[in-house]
Protein backbone atom coordinates (compact mmCIF):
# COMPACT_ATOMS: atom_id res chain seq x y z
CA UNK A 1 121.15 109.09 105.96
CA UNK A 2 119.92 111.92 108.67
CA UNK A 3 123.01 114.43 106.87
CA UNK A 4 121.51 113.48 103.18
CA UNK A 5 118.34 114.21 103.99
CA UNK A 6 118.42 117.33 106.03
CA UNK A 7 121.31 119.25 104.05
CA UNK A 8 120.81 118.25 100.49
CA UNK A 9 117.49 118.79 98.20
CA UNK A 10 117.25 115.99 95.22
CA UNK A 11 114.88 113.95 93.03
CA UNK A 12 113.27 111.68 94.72
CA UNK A 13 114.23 112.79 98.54
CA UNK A 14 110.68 112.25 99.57
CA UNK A 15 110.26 108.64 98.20
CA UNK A 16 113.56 108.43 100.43
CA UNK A 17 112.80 110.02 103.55
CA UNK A 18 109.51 107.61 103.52
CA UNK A 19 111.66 104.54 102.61
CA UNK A 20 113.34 105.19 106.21
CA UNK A 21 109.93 104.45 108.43
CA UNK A 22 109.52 101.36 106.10
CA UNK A 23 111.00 99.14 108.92
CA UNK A 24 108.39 100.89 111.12
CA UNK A 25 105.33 99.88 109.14
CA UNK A 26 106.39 96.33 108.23
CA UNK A 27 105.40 93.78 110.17
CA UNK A 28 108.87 92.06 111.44
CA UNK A 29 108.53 88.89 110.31
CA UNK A 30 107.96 89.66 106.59
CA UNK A 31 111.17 91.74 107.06
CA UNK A 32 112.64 88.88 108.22
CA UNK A 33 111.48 86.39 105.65
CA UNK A 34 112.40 89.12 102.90
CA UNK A 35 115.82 89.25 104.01
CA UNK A 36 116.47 85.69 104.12
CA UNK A 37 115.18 85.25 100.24
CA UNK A 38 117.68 88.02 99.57
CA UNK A 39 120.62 87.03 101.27
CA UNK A 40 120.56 83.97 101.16
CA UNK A 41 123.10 81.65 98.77
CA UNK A 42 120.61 81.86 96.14
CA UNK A 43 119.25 85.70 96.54
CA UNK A 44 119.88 88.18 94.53
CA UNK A 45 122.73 89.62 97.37
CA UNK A 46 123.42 86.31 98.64
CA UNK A 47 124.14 84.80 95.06
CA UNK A 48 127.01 88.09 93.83
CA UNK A 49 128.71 87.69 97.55
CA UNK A 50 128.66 83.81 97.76
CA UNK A 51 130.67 84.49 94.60
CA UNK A 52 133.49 87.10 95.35
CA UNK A 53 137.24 86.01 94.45
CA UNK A 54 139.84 87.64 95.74
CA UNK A 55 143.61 87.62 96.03
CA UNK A 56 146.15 85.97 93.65
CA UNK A 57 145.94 83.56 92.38
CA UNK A 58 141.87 84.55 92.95
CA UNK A 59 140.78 82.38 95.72
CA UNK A 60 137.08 82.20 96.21
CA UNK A 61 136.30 83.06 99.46
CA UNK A 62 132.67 83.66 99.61
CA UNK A 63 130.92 85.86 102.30
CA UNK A 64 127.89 83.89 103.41
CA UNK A 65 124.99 86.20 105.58
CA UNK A 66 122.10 84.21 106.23
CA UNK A 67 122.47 81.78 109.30
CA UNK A 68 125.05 83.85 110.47
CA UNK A 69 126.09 86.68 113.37
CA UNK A 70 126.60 89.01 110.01
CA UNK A 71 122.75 88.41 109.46
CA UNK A 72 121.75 88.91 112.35
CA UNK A 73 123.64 92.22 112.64
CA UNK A 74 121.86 93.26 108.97
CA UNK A 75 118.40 91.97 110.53
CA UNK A 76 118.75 94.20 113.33
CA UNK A 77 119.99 97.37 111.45
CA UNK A 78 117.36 97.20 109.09
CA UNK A 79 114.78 97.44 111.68
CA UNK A 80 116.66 99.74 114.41
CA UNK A 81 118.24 102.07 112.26
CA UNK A 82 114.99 104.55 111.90
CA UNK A 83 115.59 105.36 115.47
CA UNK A 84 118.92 106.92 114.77
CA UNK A 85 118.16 108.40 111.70
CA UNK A 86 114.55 110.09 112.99
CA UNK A 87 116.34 111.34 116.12
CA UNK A 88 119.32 112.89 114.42
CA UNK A 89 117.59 114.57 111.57
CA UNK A 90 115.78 117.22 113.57
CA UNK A 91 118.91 117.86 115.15
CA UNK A 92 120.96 118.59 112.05
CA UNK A 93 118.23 120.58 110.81
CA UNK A 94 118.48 122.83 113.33
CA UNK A 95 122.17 123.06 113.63
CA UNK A 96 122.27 125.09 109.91
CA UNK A 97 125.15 125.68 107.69
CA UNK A 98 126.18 128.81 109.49
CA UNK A 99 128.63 126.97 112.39
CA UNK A 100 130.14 124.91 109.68
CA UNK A 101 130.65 127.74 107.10
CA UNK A 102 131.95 129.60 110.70
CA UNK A 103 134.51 126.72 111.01
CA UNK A 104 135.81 126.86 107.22
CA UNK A 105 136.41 130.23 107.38
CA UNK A 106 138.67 129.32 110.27
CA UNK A 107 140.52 127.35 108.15
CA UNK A 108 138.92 124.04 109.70
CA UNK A 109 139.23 121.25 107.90
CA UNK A 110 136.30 118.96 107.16
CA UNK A 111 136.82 116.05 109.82
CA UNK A 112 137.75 119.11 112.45
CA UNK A 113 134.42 120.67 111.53
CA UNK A 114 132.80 117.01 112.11
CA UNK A 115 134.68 116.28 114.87
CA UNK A 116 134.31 119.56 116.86
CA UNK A 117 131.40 121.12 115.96
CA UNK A 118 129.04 118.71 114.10
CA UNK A 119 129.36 115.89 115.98
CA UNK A 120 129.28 117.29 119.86
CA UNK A 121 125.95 119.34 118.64
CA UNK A 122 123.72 116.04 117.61
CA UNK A 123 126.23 113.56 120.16
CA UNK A 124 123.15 113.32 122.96
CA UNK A 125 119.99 112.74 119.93
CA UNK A 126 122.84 110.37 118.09
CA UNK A 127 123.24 108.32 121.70
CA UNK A 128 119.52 108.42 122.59
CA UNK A 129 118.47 107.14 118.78
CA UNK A 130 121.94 104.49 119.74
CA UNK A 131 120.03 103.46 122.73
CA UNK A 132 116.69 103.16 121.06
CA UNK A 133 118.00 101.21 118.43
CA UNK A 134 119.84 98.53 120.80
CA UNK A 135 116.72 98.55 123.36
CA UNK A 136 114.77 97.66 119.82
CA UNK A 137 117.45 94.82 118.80
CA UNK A 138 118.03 93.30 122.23
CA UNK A 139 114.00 92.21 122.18
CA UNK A 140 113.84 91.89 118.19
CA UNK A 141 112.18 88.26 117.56
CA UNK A 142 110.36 88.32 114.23
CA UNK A 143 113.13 90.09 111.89
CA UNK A 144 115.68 87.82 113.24
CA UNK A 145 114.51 84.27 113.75
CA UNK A 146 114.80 83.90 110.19
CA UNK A 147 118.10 84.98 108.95
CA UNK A 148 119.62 83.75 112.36
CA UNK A 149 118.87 79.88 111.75
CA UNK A 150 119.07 79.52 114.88
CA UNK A 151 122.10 77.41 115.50
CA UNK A 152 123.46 76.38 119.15
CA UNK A 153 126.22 78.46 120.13
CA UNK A 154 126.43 80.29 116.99
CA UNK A 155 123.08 82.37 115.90
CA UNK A 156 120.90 82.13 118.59
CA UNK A 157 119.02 84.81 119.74
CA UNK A 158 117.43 85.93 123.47
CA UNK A 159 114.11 86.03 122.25
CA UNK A 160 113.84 82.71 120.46
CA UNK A 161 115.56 81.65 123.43
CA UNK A 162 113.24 82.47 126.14
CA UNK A 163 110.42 81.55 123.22
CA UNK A 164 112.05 77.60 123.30
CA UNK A 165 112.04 77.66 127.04
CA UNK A 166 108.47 78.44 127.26
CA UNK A 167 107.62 76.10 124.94
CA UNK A 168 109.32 73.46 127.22
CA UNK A 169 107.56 74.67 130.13
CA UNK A 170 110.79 75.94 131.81
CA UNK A 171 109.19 78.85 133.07
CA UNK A 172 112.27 79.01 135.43
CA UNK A 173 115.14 79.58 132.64
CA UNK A 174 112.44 81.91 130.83
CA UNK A 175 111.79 84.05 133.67
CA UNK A 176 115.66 83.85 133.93
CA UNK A 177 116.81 85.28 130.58
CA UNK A 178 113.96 87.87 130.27
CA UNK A 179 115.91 89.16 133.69
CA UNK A 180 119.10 88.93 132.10
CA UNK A 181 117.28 91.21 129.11
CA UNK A 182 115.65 93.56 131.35
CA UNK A 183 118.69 94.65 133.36
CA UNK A 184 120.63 94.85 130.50
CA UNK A 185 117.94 97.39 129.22
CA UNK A 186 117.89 99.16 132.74
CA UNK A 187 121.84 99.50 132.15
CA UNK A 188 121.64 100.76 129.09
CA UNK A 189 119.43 103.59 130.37
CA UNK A 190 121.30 104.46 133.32
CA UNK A 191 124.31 104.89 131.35
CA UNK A 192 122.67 106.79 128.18
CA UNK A 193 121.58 109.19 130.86
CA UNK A 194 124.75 109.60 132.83
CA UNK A 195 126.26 110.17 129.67
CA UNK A 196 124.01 112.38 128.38
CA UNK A 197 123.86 114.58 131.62
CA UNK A 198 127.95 115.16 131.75
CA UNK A 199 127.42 115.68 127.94
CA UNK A 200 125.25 118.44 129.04
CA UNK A 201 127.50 119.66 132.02
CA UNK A 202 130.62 119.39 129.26
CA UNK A 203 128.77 122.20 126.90
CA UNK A 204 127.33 124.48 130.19
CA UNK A 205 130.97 124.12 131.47
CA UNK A 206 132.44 125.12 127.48
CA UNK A 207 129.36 128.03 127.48
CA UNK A 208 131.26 129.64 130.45
């Protein structure tokens, strides 16, 4: 989404480009009841999926999202990806065409050119926007309990977790699992730095 909308001019870009801070702007738990209605059995995704046949003799085989890990993964996308795609896109922009015309008149092929050049230029916006967007998912509540269903050992979530525990005055097992949250966070930080500082050192070292 960050390479469409930096590199290529079309009808309708802008209408797109707003359509990515929609997750931003909506309040979570309409984006949560929203996806629900559409995936579930009976939605207008859920229905066409629920549906699928495959193999042969076909075999229905159904893919089912709502009340499942695959709808919680979609949940948290929808409302994490923005991060990525807003920290990228400046990034891209900047790069230009030049490098990658450079790197075709090299005779570089199109995954070397994405691979060597592309990829290492945006690699520490693409991690921090990665970061973002798991910091963002690791705490999402309102997007989630929804399409999660909430079912014991299969779809529950931290949030609604430490929600339920508070609710049955366990302020013990709360306090423990917002820990558990938090120093997964700090880890996440400490990491997306260290590898964004021998990112750096890589480049300086390559500059040389």
């Amino acid at each position: 989404m960050a390479w469409v909308l930096a590199r290529y001019s079309f009808p309708g870009k802008r209408l797109l480009d707003a359509l990515v801070d929609v997750p931003f702007a909506l309040p979570t738990a309409v984006a949560g009841l929203a996806l629900t209605a559409l995936f579930a059995k009976n939605g207008w995704f859920g229905a066409p999926l629920d549906r699928i046949w495959f193999g042969a003799p076909l075999d229905r085989i159904g893919i089912q999202i709502a009340y499942t890990p695959l709808g919680i993964a979609i949940a948290m996308a929808f409302t994490s990806i923005p991060f990525v795609v807003r920290t990228v896109q400046p990034v891209i922009e900047d790069l230009g065409s030049e490098v990658e015309e450079a790197g075709r008149s090299l005779g570089a092929s199109d995954l070397q050119i994405l691979w060597k050049i592309v990829f290492p230029a945006i690699f520490p916006a693409f991690l921090a926007g990665c970061s973002l967007a798991f910091a963002r998912s690791l705490g999402e509540f309102g997007a989630v309990i929804f399409i999660a269903g909430n079912q014991p050992m299969k779809t529950e979530i931290v949030a609604l977790l430490t929600y339920i525990r508070l609710e049955e005055y366990n302020y013990e097992a709360a306090a423990a699992i917002s820990t558990v949250m938090l120093l997964m966070a700090f880890a996440m930080l400490i990491v997306t730095n260290a590898v964004q500082a021998w990112h750096l050192r890589y480049l300086g070292r390559g500059d040389v």
